[in-house]
PDB file of N, CA and C in Angstrom:
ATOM      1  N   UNK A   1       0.849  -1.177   0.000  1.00  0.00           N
ATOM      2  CA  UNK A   1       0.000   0.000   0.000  1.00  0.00           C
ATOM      3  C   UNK A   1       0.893   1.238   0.000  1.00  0.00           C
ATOM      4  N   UNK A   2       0.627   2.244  -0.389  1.00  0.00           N
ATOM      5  CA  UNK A   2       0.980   3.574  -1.461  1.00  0.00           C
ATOM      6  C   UNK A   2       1.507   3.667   0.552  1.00  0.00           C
ATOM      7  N   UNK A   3       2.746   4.533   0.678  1.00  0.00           N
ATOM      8  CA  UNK A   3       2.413   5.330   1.820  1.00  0.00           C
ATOM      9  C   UNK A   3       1.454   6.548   2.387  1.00  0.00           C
ATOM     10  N   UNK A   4       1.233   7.517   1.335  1.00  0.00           N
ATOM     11  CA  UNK A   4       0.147   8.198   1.785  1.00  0.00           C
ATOM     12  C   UNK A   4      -1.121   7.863   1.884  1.00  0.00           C
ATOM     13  N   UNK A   5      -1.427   6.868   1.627  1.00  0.00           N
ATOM     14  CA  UNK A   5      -2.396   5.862   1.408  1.00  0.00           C
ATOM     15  C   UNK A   5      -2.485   5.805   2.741  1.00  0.00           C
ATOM     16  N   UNK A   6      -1.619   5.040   3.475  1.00  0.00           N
ATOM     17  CA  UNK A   6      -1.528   4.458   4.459  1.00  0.00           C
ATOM     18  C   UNK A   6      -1.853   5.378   5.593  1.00  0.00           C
ATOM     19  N   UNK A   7      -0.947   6.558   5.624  1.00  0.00           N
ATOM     20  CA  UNK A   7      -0.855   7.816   6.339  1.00  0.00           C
ATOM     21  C   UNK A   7      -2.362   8.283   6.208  1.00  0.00           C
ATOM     22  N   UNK A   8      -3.083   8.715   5.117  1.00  0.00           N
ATOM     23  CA  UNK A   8      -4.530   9.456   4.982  1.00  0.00           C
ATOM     24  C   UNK A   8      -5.426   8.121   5.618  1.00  0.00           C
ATOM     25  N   UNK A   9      -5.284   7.415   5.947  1.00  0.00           N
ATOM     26  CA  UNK A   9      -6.139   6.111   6.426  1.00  0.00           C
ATOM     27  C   UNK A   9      -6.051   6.277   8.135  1.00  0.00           C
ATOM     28  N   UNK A  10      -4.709   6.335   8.812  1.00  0.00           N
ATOM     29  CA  UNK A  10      -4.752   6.604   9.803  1.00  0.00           C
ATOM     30  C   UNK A  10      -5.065   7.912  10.210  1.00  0.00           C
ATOM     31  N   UNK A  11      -4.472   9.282  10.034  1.00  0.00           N
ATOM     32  CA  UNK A  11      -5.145   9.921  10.238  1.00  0.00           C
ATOM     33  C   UNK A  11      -6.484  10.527  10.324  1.00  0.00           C
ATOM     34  N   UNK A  12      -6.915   9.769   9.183  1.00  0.00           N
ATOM     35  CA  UNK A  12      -8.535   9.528   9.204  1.00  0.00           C
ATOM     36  C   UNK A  12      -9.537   8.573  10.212  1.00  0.00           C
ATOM     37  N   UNK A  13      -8.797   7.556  10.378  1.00  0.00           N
ATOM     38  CA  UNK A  13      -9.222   7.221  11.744  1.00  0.00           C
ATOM     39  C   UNK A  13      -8.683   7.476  12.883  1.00  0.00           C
ATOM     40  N   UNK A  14      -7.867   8.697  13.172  1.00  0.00           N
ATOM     41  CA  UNK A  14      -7.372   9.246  14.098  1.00  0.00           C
ATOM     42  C   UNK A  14      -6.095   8.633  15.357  1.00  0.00           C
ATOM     43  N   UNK A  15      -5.403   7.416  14.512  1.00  0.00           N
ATOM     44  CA  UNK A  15      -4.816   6.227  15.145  1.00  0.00           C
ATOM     45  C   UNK A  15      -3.275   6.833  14.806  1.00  0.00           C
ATOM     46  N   UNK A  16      -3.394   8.343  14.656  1.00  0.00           N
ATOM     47  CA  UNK A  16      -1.788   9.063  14.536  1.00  0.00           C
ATOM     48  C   UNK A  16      -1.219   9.154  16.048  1.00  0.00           C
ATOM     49  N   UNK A  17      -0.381   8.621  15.415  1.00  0.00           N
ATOM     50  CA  UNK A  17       0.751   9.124  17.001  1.00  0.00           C
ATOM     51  C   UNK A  17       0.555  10.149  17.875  1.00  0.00           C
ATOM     52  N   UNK A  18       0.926  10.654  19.440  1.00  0.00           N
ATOM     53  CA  UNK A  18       0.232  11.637  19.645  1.00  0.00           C
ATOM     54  C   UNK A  18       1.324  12.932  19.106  1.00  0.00           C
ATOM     55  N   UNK A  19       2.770  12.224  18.921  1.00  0.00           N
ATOM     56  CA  UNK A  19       3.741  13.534  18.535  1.00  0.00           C
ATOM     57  C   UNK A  19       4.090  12.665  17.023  1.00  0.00           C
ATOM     58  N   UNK A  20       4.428  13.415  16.364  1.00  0.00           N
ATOM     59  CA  UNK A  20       5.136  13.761  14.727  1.00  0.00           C
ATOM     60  C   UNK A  20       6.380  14.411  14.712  1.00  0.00           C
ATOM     61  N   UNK A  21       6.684  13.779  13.329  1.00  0.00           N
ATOM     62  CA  UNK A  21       8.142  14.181  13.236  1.00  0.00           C
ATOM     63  C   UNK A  21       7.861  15.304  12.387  1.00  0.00           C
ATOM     64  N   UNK A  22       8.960  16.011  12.265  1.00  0.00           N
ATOM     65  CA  UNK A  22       8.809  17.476  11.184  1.00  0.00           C
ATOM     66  C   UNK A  22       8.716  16.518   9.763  1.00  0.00           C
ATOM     67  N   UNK A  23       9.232  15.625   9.163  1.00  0.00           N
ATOM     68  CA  UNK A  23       8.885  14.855   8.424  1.00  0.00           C
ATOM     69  C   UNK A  23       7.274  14.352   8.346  1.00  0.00           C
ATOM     70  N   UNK A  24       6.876  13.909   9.123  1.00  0.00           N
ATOM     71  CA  UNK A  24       5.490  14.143   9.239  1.00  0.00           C
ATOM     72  C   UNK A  24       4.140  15.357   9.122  1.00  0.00           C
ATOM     73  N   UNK A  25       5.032  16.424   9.734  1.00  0.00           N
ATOM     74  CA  UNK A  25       4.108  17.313   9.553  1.00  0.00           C
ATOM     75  C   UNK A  25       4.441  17.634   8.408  1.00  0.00           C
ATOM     76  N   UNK A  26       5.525  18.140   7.855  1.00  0.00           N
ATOM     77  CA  UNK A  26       5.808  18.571   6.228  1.00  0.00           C
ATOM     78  C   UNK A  26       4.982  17.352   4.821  1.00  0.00           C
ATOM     79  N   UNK A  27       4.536  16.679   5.434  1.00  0.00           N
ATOM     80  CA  UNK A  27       3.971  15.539   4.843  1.00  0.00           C
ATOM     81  C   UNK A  27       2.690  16.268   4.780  1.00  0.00           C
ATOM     82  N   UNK A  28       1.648  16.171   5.898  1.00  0.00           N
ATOM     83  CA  UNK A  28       0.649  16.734   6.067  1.00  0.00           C
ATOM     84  C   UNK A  28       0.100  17.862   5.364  1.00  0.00           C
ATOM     85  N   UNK A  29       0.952  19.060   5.636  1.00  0.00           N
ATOM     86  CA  UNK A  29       0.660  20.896   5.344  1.00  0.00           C
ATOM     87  C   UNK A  29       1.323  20.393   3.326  1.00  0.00           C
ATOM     88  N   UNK A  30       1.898  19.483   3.425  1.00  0.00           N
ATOM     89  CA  UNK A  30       2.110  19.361   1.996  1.00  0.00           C
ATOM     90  C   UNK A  30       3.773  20.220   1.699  1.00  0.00           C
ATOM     91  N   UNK A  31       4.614  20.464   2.698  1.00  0.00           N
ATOM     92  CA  UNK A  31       5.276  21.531   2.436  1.00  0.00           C
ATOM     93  C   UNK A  31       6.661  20.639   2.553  1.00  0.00           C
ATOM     94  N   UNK A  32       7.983  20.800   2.315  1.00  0.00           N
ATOM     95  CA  UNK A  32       9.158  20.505   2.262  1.00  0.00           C
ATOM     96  C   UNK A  32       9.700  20.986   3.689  1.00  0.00           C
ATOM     97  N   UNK A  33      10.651  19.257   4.462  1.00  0.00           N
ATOM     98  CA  UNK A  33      11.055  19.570   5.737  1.00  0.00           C
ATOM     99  C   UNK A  33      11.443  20.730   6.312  1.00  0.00           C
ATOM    100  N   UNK A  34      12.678  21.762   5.411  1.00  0.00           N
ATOM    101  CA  UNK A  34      12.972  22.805   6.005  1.00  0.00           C
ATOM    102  C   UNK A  34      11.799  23.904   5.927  1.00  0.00           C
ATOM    103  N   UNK A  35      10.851  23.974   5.057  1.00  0.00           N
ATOM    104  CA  UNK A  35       9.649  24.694   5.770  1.00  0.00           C
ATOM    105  C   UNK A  35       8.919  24.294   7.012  1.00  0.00           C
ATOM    106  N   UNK A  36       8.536  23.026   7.315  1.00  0.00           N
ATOM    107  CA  UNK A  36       7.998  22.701   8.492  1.00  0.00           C
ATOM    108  C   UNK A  36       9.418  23.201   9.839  1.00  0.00           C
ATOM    109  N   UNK A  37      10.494  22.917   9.249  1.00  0.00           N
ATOM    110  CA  UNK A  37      11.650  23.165  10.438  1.00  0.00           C
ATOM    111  C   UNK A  37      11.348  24.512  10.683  1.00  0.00           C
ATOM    112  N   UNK A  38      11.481  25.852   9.378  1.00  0.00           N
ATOM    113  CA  UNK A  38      11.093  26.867  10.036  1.00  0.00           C
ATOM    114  C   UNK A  38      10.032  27.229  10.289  1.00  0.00           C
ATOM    115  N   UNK A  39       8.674  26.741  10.354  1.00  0.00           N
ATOM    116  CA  UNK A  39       7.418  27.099  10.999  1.00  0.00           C
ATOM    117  C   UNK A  39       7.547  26.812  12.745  1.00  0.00           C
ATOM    118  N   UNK A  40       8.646  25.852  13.024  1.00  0.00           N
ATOM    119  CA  UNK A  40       8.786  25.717  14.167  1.00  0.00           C
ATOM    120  C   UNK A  40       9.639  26.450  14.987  1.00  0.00           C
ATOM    121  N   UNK A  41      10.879  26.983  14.085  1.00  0.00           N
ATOM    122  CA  UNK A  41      12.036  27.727  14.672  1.00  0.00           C
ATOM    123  C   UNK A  41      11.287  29.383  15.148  1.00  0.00           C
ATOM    124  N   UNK A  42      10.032  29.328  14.062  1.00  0.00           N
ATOM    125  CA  UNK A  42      10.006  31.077  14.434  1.00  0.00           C
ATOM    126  C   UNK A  42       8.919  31.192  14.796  1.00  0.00           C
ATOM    127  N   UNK A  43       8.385  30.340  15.921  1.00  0.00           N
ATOM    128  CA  UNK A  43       6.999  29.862  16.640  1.00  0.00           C
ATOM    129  C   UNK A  43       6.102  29.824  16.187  1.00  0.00           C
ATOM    130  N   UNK A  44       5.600  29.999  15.132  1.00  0.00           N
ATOM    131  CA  UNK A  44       4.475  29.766  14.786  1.00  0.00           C
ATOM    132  C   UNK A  44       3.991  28.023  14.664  1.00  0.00           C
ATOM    133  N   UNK A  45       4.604  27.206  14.989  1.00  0.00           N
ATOM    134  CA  UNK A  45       4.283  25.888  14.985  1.00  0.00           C
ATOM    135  C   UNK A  45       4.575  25.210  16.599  1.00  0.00           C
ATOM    136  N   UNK A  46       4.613  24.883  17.252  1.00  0.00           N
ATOM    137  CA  UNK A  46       4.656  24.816  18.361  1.00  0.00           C
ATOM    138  C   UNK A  46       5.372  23.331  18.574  1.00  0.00           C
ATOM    139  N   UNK A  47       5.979  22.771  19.018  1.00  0.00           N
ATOM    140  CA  UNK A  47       7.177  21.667  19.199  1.00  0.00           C
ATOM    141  C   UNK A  47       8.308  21.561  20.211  1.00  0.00           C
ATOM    142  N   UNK A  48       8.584  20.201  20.801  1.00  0.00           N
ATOM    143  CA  UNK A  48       9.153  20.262  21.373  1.00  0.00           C
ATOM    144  C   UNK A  48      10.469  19.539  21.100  1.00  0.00           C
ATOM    145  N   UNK A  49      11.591  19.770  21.726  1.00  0.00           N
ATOM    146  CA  UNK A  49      12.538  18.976  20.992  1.00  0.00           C
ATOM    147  C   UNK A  49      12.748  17.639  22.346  1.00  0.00           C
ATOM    148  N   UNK A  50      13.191  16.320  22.021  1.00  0.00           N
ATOM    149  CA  UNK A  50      13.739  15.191  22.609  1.00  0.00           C
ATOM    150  C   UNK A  50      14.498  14.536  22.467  1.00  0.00           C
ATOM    151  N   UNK A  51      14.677  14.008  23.200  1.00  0.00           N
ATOM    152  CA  UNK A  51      16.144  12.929  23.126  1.00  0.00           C
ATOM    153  C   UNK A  51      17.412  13.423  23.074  1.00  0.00           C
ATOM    154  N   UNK A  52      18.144  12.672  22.794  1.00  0.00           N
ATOM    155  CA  UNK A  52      19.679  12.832  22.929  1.00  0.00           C
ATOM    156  C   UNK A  52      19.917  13.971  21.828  1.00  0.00           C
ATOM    157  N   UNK A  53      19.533  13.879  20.794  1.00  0.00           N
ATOM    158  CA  UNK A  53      20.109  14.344  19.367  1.00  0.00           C
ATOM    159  C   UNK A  53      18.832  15.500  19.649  1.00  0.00           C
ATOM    160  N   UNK A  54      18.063  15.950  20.288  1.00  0.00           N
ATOM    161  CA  UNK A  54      17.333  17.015  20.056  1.00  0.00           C
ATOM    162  C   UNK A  54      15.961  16.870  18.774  1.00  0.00           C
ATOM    163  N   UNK A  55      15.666  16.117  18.925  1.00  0.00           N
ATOM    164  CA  UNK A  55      14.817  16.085  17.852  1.00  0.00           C
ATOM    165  C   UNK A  55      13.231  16.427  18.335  1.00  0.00           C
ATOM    166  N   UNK A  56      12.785  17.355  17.036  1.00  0.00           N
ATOM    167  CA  UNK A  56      11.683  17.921  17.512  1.00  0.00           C
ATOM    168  C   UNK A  56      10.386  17.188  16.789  1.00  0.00           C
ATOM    169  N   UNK A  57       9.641  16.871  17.972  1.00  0.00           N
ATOM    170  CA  UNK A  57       8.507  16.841  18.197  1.00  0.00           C
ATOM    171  C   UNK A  57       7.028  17.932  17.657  1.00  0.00           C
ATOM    172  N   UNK A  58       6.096  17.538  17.401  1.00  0.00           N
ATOM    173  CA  UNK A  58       4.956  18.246  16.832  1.00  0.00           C
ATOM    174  C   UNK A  58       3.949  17.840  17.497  1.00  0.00           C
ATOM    175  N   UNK A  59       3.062  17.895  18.377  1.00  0.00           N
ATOM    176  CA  UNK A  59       2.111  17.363  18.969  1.00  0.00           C
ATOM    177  C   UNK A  59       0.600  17.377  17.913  1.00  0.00           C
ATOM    178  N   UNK A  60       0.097  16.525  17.792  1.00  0.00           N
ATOM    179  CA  UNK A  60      -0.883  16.411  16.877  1.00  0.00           C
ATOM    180  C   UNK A  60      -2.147  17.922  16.979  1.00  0.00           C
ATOM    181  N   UNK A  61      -2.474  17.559  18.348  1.00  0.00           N
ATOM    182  CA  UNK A  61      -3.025  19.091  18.677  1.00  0.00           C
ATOM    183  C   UNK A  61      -2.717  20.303  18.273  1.00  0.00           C
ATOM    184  N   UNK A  62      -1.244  20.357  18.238  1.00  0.00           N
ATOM    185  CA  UNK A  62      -0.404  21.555  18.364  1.00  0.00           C
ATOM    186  C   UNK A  62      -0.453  21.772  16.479  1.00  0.00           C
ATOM    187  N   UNK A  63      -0.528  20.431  15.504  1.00  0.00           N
ATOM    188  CA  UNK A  63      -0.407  20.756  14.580  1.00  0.00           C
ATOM    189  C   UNK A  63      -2.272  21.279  14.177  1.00  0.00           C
ATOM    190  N   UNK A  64      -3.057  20.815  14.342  1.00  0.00           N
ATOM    191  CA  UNK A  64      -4.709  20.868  14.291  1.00  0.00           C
ATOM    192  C   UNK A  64      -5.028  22.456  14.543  1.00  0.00           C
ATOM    193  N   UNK A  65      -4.273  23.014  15.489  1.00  0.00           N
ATOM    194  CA  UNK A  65      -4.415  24.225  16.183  1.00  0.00           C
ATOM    195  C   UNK A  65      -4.040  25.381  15.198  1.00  0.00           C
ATOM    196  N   UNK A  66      -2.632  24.684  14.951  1.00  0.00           N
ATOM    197  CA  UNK A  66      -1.613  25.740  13.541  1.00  0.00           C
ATOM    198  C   UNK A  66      -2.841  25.996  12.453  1.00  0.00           C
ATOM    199  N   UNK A  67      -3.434  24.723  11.898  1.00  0.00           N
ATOM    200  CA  UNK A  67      -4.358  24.448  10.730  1.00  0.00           C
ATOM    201  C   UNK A  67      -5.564  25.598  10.977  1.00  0.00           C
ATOM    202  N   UNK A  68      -6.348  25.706  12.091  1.00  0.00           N
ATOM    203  CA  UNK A  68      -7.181  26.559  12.539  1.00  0.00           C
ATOM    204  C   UNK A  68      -6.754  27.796  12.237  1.00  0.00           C
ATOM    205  N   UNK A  69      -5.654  27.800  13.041  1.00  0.00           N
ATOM    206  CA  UNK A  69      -4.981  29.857  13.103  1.00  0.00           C
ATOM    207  C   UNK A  69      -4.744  29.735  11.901  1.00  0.00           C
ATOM    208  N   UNK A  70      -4.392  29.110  11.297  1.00  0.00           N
ATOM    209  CA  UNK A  70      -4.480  29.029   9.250  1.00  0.00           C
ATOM    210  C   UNK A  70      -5.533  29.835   8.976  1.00  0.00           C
ATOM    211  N   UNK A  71      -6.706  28.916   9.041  1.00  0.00           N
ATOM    212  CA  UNK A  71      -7.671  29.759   7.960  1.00  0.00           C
ATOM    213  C   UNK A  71      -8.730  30.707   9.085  1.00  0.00           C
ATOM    214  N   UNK A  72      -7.976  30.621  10.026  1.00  0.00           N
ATOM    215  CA  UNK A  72      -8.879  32.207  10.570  1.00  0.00           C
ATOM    216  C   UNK A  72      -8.302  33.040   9.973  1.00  0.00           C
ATOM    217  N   UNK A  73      -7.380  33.070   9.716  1.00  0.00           N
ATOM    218  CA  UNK A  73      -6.186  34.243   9.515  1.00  0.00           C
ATOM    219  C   UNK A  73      -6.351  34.431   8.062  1.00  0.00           C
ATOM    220  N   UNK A  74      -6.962  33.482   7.090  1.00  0.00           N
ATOM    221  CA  UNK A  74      -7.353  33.454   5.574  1.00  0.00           C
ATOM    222  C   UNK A  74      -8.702  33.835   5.401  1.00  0.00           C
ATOM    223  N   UNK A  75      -9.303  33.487   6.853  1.00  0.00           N
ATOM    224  CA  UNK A  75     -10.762  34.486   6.777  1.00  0.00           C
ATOM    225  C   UNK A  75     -10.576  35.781   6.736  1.00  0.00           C
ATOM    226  N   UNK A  76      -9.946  36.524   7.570  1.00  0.00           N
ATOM    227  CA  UNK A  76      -9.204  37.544   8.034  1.00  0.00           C
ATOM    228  C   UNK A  76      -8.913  38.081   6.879  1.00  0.00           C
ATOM    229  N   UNK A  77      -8.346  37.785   6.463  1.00  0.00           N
ATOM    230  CA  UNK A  77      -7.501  38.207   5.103  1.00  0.00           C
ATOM    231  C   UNK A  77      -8.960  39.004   3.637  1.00  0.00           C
ATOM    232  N   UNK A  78      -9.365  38.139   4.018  1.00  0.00           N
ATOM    233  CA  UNK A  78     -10.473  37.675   2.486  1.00  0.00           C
ATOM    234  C   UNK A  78     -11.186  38.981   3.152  1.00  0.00           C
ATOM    235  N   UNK A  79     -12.280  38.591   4.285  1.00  0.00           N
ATOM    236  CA  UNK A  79     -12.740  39.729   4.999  1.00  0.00           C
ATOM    237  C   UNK A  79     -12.396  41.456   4.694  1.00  0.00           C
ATOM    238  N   UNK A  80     -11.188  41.563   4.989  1.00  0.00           N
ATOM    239  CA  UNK A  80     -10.561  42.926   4.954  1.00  0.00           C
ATOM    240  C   UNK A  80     -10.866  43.259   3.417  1.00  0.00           C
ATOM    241  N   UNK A  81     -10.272  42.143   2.481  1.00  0.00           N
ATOM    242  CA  UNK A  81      -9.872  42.482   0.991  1.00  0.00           C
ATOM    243  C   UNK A  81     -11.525  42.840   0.270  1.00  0.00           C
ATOM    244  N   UNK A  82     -12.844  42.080   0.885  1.00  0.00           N
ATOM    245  CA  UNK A  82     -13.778  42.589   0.534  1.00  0.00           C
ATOM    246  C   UNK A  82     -14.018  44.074   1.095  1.00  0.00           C
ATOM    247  N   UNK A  83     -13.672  44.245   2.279  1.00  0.00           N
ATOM    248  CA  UNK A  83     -14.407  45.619   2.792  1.00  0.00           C
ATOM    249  C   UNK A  83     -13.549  47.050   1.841  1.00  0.00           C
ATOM    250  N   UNK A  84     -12.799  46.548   1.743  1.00  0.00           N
ATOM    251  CA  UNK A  84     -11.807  47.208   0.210  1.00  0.00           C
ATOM    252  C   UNK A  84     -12.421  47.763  -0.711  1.00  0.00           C
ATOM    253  N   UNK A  85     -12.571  46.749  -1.169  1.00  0.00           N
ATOM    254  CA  UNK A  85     -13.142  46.397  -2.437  1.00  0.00           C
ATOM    255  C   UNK A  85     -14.688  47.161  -2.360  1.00  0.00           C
ATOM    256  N   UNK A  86     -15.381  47.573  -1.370  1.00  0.00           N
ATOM    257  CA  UNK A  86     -16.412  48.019  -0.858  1.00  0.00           C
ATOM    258  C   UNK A  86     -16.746  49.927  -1.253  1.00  0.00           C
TER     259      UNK A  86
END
């Protein structure tokens, strides 16, 4: 089975890990690792780092939350550009 296959199956039944790798989330948002690395470096993504080697963590919540402040912020956006346009 395809891996995203696999991946859109679990997340769909909600059987995702409770933390992600930046590999994971860059999977998700659709975006290339060093974009997910800097969504995290310049807070807007929220993560923690672990282990020996520092490796950061994404909490599933923490990514669900990002997704939200997404498209409020694209409501936001649209909103203003009509009253403009007004």
């Amino acid at each position: 089975m395809d891996k995203r296959i696999k991946w859109s199956l679990k997340w769909q039944n909600r059987s995702m890990p409770r933390f992600l790798t930046l590999a994971d989330v860059a999977e998700q948002l659709q975006i290339n690792s060093p974009a997910a690395y800097a969504l995290v470096r310049s807070g807007e993504l929220k993560a923690i780092q672990v282990g020996g080697r520092g490796q950061w963590r994404v909490e599933e919540k923490m990514l669900e939350q990002y997704i939200e402040e997404r498209y409020a912020e694209a409501s936001r956006i649209i909103q203003e550009s009509r009253s403009k346009s007004v």
